[in-house]
C-alpha atoms as a PDB file:
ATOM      1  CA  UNK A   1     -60.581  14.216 -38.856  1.00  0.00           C
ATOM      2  CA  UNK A   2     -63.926  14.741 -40.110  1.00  0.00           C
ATOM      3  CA  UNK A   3     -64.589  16.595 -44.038  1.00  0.00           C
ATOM      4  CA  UNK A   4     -67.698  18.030 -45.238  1.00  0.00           C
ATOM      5  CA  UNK A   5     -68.632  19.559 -48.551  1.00  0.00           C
ATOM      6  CA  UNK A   6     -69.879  22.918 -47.440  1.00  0.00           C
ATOM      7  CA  UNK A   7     -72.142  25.333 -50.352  1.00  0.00           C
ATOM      8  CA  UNK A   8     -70.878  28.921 -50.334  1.00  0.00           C
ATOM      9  CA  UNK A   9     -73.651  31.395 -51.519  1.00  0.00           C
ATOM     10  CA  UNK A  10     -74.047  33.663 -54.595  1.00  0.00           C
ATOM     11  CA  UNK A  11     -73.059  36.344 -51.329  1.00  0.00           C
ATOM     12  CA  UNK A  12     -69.742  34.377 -50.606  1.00  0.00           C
ATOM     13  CA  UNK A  13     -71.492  33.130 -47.153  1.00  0.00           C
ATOM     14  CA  UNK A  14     -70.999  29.819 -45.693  1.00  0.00           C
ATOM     15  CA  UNK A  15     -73.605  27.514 -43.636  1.00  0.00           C
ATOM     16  CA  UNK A  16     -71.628  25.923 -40.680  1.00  0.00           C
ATOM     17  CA  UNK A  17     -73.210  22.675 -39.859  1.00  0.00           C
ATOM     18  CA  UNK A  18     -74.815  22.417 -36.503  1.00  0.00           C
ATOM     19  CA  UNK A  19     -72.698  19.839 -35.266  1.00  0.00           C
ATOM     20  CA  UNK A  20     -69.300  21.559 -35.997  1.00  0.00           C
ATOM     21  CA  UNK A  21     -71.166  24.880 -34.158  1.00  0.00           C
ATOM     22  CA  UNK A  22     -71.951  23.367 -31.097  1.00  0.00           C
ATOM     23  CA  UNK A  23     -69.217  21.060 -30.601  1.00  0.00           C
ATOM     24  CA  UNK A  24     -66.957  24.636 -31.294  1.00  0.00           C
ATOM     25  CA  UNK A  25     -68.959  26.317 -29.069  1.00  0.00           C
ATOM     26  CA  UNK A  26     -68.950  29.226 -31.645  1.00  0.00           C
ATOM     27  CA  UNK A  27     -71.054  32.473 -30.814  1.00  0.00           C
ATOM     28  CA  UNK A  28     -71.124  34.805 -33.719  1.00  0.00           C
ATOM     29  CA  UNK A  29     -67.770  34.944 -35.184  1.00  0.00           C
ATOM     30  CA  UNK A  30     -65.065  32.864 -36.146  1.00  0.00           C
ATOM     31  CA  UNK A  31     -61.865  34.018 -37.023  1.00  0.00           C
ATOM     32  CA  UNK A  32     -60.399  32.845 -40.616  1.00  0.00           C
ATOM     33  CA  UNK A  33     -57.232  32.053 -41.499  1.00  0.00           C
ATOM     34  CA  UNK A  34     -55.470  32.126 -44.827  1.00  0.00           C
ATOM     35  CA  UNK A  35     -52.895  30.073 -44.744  1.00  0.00           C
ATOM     36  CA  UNK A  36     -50.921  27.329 -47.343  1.00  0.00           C
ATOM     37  CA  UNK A  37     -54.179  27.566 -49.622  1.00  0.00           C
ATOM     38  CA  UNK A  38     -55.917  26.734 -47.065  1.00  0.00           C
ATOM     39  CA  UNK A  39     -58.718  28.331 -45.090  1.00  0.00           C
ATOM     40  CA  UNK A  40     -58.770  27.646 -41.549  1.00  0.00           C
ATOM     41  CA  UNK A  41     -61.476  28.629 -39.373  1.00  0.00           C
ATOM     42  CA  UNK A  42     -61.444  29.019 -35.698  1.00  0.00           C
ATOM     43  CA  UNK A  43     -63.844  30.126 -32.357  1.00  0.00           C
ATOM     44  CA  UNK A  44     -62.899  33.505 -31.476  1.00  0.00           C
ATOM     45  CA  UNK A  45     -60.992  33.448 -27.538  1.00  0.00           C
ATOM     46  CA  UNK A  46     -60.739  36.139 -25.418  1.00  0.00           C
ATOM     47  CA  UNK A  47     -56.736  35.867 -25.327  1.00  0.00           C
ATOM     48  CA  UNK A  48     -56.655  38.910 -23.656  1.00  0.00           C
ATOM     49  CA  UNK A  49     -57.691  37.830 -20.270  1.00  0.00           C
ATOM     50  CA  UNK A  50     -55.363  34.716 -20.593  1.00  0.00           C
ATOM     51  CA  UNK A  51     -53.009  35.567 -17.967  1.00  0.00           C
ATOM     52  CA  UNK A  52     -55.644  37.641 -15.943  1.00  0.00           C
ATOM     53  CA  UNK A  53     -54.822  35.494 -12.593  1.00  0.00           C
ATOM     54  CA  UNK A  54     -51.065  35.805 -13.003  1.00  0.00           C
ATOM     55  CA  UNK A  55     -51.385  39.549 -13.913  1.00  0.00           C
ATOM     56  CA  UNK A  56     -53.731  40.316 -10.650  1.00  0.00           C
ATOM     57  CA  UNK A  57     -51.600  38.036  -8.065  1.00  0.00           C
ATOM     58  CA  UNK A  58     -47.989  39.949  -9.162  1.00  0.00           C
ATOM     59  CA  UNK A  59     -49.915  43.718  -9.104  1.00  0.00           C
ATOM     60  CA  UNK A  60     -51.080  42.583  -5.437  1.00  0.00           C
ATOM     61  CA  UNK A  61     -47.661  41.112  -4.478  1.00  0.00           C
ATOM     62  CA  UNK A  62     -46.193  44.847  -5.966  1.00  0.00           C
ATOM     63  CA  UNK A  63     -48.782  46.622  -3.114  1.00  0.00           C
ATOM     64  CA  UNK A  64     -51.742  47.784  -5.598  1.00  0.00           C
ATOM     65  CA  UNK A  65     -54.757  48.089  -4.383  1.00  0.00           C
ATOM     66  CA  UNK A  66     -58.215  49.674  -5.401  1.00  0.00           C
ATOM     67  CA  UNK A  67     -58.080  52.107  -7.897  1.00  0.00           C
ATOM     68  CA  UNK A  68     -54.249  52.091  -8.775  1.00  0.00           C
ATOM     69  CA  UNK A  69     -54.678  48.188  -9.038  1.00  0.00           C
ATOM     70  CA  UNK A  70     -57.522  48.679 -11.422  1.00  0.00           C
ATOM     71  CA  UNK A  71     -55.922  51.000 -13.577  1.00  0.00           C
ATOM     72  CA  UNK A  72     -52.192  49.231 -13.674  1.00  0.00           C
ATOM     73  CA  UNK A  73     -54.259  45.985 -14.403  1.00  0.00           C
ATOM     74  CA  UNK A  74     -56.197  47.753 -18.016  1.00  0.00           C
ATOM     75  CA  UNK A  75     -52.536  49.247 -18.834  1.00  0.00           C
ATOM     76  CA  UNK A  76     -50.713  45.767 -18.415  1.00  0.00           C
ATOM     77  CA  UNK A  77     -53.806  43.613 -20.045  1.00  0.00           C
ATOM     78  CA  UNK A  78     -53.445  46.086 -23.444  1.00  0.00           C
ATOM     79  CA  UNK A  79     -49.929  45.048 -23.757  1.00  0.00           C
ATOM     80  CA  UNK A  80     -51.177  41.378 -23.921  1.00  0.00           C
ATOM     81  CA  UNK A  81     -52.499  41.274 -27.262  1.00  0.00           C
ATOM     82  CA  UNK A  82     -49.411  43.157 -29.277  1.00  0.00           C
ATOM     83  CA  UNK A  83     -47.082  40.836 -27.502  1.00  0.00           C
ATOM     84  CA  UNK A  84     -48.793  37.672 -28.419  1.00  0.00           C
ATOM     85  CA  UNK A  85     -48.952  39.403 -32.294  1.00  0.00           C
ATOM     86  CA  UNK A  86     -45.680  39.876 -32.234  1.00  0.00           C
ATOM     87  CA  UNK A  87     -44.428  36.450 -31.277  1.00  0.00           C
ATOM     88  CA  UNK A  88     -46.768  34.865 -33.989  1.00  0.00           C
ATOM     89  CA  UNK A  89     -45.478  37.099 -36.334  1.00  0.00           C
ATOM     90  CA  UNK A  90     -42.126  36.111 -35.260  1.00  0.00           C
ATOM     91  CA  UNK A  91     -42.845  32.374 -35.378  1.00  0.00           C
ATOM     92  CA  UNK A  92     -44.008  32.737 -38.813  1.00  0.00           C
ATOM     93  CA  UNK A  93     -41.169  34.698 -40.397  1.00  0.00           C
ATOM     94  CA  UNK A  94     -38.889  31.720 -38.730  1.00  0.00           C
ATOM     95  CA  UNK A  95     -41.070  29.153 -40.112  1.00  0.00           C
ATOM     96  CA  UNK A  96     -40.717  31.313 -43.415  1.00  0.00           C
ATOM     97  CA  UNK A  97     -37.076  31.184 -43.855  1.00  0.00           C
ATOM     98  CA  UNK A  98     -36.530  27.839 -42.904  1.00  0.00           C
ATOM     99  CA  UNK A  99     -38.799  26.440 -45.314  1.00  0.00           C
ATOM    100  CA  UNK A 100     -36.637  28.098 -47.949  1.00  0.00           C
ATOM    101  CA  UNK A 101     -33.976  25.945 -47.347  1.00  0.00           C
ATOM    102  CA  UNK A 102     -36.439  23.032 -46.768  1.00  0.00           C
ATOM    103  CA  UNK A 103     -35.319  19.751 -48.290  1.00  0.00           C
ATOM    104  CA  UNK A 104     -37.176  16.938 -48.169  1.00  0.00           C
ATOM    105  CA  UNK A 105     -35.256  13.905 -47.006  1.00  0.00           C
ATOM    106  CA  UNK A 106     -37.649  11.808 -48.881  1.00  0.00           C
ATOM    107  CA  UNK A 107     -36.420  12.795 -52.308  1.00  0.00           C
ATOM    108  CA  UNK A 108     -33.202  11.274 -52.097  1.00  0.00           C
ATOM    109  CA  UNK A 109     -35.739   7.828 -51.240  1.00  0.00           C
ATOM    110  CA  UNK A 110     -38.797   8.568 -54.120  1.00  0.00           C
ATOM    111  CA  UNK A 111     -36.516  10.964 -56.784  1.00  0.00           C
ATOM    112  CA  UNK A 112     -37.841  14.697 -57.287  1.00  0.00           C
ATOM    113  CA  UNK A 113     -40.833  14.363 -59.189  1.00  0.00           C
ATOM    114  CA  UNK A 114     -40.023  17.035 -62.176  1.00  0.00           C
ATOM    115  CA  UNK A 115     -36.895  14.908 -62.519  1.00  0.00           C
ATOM    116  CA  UNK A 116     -38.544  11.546 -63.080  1.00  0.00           C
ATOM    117  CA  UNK A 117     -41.268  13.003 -65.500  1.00  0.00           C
ATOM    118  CA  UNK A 118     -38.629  12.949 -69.157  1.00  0.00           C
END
């Protein structure tokens, strides 16, 4: 893990260090995260054509061809994106609710901290 102190403008605009951009392979946008106080920014992929391959081979194997394959491929590859959404969306309300009932196992080791501060 690498950290670097980074100046954010009067504008709210960040310089990413050339190092970081090239070794990212960014292009001109990132996507940001907000997340546990943290920011978290990441190169923008094309998720969408992900399973482009798998989607082409099983259309072929149904019997499309030419224009019918063409336009069954665009209906299936807008599906893509929502579905992925959905399971991150998912994933987080999970990770939500179990958190909740979280306990740390090392408390019963180091004491709560609010407890130990009288």
């Amino acid at each position: 893990m690498e950290k670097r102190r980074i100046h954010i403008s009067s504008k709210r605009q960040i310089t990413i260090p050339s190092k970081y951009y090239e070794a990212l392979g960014l292009s001109n946008e990132i996507d940001c995260i907000y997340a546990n106080n943290m920011l978290i920014l990441t190169p923008v992929r094309n998720e969408d054509s992900a399973f482009t391959e798998e989607i082409l081979s099983d259309l072929i194997r149904q019997g499309y061809s030419g224009q019918k394959l063409l336009s069954e491929f665009k209906r299936i590859s807008r599906q893509i994106r929502p579905a992925v959404e959905k399971l991150i969306e998912d994933a987080d309300t999970l990770a939500k609710e179990a958190s909740v009932n979280y306990i740390d196992p090392t408390d019963e080791i180091f004491g709560n901290a609010e407890e130990t501060e009288d």
